[in-house]
Protein backbone atom coordinates (compact mmCIF):
# COMPACT_ATOMS: atom_id res chain seq x y z
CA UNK A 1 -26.51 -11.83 26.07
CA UNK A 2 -22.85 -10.09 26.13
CA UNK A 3 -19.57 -11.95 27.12
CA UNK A 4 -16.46 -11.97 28.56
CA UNK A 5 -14.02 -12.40 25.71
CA UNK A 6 -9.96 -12.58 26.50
CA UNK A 7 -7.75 -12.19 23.40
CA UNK A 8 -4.65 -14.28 23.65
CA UNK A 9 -1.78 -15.78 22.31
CA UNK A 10 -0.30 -19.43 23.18
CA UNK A 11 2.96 -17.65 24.91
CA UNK A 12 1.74 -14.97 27.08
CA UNK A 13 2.38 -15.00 30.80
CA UNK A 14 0.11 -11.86 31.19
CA UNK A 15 -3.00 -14.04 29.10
CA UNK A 16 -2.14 -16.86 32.04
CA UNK A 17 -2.64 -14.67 34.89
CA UNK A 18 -5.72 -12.95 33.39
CA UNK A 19 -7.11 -16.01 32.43
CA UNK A 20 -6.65 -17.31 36.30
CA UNK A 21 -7.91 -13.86 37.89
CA UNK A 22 -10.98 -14.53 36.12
CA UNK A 23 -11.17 -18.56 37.02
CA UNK A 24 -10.97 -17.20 40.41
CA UNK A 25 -13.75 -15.04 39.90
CA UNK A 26 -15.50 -18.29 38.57
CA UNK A 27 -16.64 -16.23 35.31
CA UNK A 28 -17.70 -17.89 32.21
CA UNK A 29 -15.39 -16.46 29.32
CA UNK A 30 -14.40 -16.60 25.77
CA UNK A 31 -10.83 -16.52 24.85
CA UNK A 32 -9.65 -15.80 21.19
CA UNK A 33 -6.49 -17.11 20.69
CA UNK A 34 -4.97 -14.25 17.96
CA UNK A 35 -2.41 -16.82 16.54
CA UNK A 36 -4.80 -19.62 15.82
CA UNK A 37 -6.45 -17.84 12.16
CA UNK A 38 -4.97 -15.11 9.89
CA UNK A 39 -6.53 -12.31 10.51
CA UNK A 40 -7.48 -12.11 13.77
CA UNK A 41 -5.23 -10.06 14.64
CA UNK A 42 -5.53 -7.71 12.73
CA UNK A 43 -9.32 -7.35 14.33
CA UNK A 44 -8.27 -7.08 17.38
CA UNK A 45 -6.07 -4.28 16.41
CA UNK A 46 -9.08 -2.78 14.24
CA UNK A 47 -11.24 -3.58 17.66
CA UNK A 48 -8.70 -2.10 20.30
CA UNK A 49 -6.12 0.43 18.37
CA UNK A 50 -3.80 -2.37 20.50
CA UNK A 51 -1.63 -5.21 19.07
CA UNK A 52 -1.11 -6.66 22.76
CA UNK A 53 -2.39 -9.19 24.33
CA UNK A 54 -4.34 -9.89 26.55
CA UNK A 55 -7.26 -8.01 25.86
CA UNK A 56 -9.86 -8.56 27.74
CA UNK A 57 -13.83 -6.99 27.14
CA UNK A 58 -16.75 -7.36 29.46
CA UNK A 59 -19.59 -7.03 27.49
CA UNK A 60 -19.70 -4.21 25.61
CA UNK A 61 -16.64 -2.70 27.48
CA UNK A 62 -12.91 -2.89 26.97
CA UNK A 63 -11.07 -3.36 29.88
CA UNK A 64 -7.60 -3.17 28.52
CA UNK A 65 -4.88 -5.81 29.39
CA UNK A 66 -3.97 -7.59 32.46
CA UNK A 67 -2.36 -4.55 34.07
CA UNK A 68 -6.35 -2.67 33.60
CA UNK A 69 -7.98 -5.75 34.83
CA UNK A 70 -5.87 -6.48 38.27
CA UNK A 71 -6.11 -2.45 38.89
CA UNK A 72 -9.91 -2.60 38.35
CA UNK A 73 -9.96 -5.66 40.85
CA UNK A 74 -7.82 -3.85 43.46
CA UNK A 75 -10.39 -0.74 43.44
CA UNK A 76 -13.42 -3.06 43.73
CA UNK A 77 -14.58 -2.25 40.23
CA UNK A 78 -14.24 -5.77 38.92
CA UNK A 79 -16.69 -7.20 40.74
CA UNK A 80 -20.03 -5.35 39.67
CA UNK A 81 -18.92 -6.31 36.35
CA UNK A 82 -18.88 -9.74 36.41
CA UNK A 83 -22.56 -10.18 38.24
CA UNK A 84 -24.15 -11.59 34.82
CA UNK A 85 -21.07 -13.67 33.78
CA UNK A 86 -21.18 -16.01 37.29
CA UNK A 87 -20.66 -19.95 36.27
């Protein structure tokens, strides 16, 4: 089965509030914290064509950063999404 994965970093006030949107969603997710390993990074660059974080991927789909998630929440998009992902 596909996840939710959130990329992060330990001092990122945008990762926080993505990371709570989706807690209040009561999701199940994995987060990848890009400064824990060398090289992570750099895949999530390879992965995204982005070097900032969050970014966050439902399944097979990228949803962009925290900006792209609330904005797909506001428009009722978010939702549908998360169906398979309910704790």
């Amino acid at each position: 089965m596909s996840e939710i994965i959130i990329y992060t970093t330990k001092i990122c006030s945008y990762c926080v509030m993505a990371k709570r949107l989706l807690d209040k969603k009561a999701v199940r997710y994995t987060e990848i914290n890009v400064d824990s390993e060398p090289g992570l990074r750099d895949q999530l660059i390879e992965k995204t064509r982005r070097r900032t974080v969050p970014q966050i991927f439902i399944g097979d789909r990228h949803i962009g950063g925290f900006d792209d998630l609330y904005a797909l929440d506001q428009q009722k998009g978010l939702d549908p999404l998360l169906v398979d992902y309910k704790l």
